[in-house]
PDB file of N, CA and C in Angstrom:
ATOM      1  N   UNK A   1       0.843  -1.175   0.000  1.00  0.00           N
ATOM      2  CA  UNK A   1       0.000   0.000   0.000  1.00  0.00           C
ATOM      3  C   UNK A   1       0.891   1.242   0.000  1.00  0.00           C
ATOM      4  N   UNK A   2       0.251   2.487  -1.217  1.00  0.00           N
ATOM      5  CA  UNK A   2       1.408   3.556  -1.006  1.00  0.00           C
ATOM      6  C   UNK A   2       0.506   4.465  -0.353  1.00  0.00           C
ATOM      7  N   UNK A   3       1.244   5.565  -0.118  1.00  0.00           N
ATOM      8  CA  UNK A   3       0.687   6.910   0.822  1.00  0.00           C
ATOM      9  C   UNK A   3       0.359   7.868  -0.090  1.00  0.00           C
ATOM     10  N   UNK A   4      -0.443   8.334  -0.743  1.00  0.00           N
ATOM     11  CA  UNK A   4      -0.653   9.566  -1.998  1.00  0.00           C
ATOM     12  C   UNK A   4      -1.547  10.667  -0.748  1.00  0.00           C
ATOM     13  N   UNK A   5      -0.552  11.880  -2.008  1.00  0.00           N
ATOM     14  CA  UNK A   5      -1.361  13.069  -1.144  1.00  0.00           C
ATOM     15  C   UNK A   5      -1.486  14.051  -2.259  1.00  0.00           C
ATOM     16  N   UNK A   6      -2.656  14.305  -2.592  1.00  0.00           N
ATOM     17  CA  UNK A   6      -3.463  14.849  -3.804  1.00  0.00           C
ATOM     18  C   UNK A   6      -3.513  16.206  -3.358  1.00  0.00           C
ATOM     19  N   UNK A   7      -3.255  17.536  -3.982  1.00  0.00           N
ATOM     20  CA  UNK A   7      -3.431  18.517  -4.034  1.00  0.00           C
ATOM     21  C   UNK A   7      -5.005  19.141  -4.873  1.00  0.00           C
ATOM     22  N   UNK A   8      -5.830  19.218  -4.375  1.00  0.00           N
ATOM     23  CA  UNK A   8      -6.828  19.593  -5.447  1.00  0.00           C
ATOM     24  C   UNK A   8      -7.921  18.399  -5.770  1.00  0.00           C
ATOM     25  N   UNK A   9      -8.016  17.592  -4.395  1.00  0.00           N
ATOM     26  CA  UNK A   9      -8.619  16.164  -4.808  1.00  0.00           C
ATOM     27  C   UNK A   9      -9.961  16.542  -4.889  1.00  0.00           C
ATOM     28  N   UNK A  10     -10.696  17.220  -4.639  1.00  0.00           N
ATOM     29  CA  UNK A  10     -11.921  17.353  -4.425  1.00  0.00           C
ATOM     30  C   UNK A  10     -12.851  17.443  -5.987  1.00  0.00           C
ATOM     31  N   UNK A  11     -12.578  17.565  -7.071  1.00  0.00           N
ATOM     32  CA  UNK A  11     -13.354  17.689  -8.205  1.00  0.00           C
ATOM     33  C   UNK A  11     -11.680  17.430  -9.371  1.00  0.00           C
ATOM     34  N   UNK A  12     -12.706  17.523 -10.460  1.00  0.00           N
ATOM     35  CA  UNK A  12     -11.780  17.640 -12.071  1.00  0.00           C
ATOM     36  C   UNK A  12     -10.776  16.007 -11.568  1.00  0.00           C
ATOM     37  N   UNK A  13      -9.417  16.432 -12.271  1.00  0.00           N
ATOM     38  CA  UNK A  13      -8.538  15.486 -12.768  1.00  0.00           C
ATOM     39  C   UNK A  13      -7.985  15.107 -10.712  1.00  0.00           C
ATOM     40  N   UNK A  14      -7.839  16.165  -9.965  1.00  0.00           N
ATOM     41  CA  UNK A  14      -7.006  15.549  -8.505  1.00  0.00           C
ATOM     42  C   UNK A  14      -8.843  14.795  -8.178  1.00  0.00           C
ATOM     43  N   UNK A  15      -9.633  14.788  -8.194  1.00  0.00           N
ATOM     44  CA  UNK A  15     -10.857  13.912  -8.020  1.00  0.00           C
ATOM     45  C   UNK A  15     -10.826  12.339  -8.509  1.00  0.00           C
ATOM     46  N   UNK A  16     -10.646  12.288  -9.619  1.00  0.00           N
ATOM     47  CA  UNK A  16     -10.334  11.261 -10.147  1.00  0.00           C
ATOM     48  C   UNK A  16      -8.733  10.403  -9.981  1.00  0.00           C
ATOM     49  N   UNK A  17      -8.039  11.760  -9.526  1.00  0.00           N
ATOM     50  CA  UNK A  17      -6.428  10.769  -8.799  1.00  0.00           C
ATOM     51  C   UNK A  17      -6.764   9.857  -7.277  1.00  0.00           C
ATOM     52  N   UNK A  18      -7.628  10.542  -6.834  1.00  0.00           N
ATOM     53  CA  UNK A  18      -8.215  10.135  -5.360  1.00  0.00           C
ATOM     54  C   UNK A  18      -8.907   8.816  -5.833  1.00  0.00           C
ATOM     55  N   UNK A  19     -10.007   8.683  -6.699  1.00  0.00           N
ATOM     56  CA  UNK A  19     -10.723   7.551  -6.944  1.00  0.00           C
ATOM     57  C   UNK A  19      -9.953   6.677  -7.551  1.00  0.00           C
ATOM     58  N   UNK A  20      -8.722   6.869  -8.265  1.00  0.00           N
ATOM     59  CA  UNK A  20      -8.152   5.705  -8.664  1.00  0.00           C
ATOM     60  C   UNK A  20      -7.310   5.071  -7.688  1.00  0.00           C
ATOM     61  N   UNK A  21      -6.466   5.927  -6.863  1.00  0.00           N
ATOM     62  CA  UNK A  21      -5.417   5.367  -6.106  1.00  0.00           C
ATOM     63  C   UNK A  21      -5.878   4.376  -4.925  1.00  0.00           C
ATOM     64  N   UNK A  22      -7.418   5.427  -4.149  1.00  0.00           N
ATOM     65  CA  UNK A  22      -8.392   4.868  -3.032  1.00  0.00           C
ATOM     66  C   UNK A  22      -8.317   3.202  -4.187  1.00  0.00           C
ATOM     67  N   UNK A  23      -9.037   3.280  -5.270  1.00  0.00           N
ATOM     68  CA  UNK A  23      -9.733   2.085  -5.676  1.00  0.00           C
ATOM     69  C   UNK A  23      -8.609   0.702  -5.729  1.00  0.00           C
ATOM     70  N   UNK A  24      -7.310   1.428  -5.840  1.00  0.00           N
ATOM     71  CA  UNK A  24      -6.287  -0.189  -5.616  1.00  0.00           C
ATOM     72  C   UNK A  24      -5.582  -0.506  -4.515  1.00  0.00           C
ATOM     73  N   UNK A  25      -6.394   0.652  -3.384  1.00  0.00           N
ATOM     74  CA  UNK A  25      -6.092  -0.189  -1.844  1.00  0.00           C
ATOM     75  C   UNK A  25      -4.816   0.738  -1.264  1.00  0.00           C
ATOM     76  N   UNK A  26      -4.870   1.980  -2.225  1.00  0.00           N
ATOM     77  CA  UNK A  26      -3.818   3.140  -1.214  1.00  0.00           C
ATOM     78  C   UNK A  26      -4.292   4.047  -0.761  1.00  0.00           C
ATOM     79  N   UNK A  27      -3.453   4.399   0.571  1.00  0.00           N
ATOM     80  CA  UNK A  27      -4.291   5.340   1.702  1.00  0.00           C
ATOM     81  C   UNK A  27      -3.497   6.874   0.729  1.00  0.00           C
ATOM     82  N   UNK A  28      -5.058   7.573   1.010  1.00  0.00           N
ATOM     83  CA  UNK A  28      -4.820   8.467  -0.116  1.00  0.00           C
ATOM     84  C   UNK A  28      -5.510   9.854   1.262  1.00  0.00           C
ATOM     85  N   UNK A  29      -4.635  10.890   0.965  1.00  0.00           N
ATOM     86  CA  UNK A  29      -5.028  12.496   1.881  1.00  0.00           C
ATOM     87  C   UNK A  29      -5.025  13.269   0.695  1.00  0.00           C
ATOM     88  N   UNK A  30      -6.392  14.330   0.749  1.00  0.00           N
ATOM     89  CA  UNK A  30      -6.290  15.037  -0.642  1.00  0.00           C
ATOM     90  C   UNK A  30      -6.786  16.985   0.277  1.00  0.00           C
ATOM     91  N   UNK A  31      -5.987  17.306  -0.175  1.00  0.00           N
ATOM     92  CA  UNK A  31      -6.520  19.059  -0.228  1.00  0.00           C
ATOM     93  C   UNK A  31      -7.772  19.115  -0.728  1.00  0.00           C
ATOM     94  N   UNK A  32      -8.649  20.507  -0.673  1.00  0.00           N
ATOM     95  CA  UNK A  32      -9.731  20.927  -1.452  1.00  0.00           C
ATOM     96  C   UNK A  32      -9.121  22.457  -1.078  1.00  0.00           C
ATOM     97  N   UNK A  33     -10.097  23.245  -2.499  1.00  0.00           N
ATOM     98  CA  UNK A  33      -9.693  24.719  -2.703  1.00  0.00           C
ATOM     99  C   UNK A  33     -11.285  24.962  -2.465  1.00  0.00           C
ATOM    100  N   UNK A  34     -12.061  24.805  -2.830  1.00  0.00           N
ATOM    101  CA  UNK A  34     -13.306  25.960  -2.804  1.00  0.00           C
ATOM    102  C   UNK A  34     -14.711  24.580  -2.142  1.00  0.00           C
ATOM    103  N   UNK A  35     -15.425  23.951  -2.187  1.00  0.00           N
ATOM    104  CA  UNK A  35     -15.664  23.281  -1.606  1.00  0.00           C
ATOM    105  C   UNK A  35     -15.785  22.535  -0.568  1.00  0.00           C
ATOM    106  N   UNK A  36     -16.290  22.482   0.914  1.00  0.00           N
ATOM    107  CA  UNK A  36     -15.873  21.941   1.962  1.00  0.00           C
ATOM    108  C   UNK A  36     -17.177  20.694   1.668  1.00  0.00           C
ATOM    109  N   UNK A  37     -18.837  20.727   0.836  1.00  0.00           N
ATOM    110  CA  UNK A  37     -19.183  20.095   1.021  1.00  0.00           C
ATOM    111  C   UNK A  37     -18.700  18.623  -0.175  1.00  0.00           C
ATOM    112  N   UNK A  38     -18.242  19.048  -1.395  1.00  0.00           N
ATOM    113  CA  UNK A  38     -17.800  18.634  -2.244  1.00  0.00           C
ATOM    114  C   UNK A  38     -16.805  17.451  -1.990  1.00  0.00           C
ATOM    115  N   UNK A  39     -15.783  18.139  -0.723  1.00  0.00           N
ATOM    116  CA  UNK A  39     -14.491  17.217  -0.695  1.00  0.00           C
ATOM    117  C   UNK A  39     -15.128  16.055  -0.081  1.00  0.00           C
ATOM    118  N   UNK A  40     -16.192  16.495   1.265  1.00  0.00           N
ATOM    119  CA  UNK A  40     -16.253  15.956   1.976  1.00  0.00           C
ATOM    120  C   UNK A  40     -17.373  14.045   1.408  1.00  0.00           C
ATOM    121  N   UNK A  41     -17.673  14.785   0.185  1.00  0.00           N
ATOM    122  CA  UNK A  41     -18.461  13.805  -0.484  1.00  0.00           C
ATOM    123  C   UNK A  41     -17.421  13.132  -1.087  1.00  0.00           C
ATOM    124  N   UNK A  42     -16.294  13.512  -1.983  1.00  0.00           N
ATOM    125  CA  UNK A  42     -15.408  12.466  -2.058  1.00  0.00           C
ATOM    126  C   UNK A  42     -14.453  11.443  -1.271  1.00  0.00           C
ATOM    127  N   UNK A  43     -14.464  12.349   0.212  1.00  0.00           N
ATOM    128  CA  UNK A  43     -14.025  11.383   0.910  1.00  0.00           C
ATOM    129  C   UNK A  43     -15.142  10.103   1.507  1.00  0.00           C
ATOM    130  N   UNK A  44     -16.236  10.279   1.810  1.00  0.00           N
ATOM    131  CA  UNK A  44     -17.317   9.654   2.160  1.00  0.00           C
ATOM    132  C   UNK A  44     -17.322   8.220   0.997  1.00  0.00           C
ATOM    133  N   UNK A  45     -17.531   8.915  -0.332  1.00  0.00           N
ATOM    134  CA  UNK A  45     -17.236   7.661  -1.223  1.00  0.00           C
ATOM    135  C   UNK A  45     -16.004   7.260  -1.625  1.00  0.00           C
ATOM    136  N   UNK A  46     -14.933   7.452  -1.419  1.00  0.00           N
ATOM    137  CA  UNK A  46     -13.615   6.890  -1.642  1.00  0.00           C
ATOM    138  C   UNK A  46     -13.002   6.294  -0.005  1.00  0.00           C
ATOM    139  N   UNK A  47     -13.203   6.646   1.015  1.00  0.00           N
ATOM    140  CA  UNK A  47     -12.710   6.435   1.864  1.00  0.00           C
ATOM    141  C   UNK A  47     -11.209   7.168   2.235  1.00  0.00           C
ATOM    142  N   UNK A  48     -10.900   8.146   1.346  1.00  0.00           N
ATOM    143  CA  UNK A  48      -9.850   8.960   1.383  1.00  0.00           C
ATOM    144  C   UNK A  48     -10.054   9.703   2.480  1.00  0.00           C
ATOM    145  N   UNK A  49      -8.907  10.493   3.156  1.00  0.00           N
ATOM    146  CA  UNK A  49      -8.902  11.454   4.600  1.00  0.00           C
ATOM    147  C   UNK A  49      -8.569  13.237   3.843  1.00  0.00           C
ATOM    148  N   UNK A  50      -9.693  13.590   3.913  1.00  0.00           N
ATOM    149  CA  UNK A  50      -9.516  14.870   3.430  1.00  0.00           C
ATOM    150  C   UNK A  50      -8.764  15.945   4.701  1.00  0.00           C
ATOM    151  N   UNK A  51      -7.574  16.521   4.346  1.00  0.00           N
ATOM    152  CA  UNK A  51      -6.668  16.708   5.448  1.00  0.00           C
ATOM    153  C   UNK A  51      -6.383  18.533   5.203  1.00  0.00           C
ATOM    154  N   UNK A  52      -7.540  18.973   4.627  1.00  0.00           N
ATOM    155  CA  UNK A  52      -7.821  20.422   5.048  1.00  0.00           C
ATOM    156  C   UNK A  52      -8.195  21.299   3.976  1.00  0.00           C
ATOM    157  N   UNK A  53      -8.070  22.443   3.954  1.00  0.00           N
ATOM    158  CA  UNK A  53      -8.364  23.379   2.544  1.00  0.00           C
ATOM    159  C   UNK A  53      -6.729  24.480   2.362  1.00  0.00           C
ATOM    160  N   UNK A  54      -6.816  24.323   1.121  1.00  0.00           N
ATOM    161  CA  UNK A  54      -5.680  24.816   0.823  1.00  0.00           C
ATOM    162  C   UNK A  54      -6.109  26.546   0.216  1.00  0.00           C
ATOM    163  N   UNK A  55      -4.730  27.373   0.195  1.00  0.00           N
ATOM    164  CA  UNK A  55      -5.119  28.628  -0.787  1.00  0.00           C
ATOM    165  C   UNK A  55      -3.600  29.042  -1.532  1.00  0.00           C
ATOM    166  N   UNK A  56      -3.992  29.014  -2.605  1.00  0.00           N
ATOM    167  CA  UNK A  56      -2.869  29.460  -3.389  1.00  0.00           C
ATOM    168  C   UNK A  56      -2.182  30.955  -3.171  1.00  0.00           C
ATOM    169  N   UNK A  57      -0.987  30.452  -2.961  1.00  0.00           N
ATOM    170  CA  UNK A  57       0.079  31.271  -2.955  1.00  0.00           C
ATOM    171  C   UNK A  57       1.195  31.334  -3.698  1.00  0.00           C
ATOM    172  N   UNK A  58       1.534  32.665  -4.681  1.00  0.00           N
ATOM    173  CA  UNK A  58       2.570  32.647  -5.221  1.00  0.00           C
ATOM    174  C   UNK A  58       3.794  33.375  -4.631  1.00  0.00           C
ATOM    175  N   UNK A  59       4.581  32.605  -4.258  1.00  0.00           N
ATOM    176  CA  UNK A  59       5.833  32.404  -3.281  1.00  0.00           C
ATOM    177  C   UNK A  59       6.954  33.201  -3.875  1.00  0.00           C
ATOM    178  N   UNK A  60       6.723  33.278  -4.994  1.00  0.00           N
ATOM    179  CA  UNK A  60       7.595  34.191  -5.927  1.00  0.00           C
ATOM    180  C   UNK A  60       7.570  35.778  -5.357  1.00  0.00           C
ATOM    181  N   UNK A  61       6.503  36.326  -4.680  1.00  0.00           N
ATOM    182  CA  UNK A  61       6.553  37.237  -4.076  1.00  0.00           C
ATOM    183  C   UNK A  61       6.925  37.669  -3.010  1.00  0.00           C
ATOM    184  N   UNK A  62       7.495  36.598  -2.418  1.00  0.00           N
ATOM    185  CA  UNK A  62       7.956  36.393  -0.688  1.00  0.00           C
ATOM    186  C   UNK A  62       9.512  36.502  -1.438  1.00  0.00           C
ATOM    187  N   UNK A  63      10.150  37.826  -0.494  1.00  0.00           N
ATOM    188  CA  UNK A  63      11.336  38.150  -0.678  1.00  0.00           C
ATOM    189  C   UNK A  63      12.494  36.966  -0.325  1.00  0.00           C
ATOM    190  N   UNK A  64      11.501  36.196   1.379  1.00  0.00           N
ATOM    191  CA  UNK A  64      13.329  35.381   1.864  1.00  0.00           C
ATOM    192  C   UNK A  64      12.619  34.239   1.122  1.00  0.00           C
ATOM    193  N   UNK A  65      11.702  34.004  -0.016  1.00  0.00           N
ATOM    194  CA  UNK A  65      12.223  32.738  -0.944  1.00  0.00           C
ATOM    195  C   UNK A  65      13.260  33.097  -2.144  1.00  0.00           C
ATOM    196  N   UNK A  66      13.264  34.420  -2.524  1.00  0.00           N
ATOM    197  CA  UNK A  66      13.860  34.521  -3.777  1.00  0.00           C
ATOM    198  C   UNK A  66      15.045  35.309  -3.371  1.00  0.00           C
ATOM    199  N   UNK A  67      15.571  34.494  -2.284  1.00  0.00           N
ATOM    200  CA  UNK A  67      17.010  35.174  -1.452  1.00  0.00           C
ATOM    201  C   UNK A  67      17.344  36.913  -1.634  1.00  0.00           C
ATOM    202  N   UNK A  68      16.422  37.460  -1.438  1.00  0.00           N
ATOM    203  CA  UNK A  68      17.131  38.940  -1.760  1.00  0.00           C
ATOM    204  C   UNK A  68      16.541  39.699   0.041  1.00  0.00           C
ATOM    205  N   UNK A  69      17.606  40.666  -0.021  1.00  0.00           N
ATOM    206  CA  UNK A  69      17.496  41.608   1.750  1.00  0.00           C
ATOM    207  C   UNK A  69      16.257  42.304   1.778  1.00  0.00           C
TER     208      UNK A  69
END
């Protein structure tokens, strides 16, 4: 059994990464972005652990990632 952790599992293409991986017996944790009732329905039918809500951040704007004073 592997450990998958889906970014975006809750609908579209990370929805369907959750239903395939759940379906061959791997413990699968998936993010959701806009949806809390949505995820919570894919975890209900996949048996996946929905392990919070995410929000995009572009990091490119954070000075101590792009090493400068």
């Amino acid at each position: 059994m592997r450990t998958v952790v889906v970014t975006g599992g809750s609908r579209g293409i990370g929805e369907a990464i959750v239903r395939r991986f759940t379906a061959e017996g791997d413990q699968v944790y998936f993010l959701y972005e806009k949806s809390v009732e949505q995820a919570a329905k894919v975890a209900k039918e996949t048996g996946a652990t929905v392990d919070g809500e995410f929000r995009y951040s572009n990091t490119l704007r954070h000075r101590h990632l792009r090493n400068e004073s």
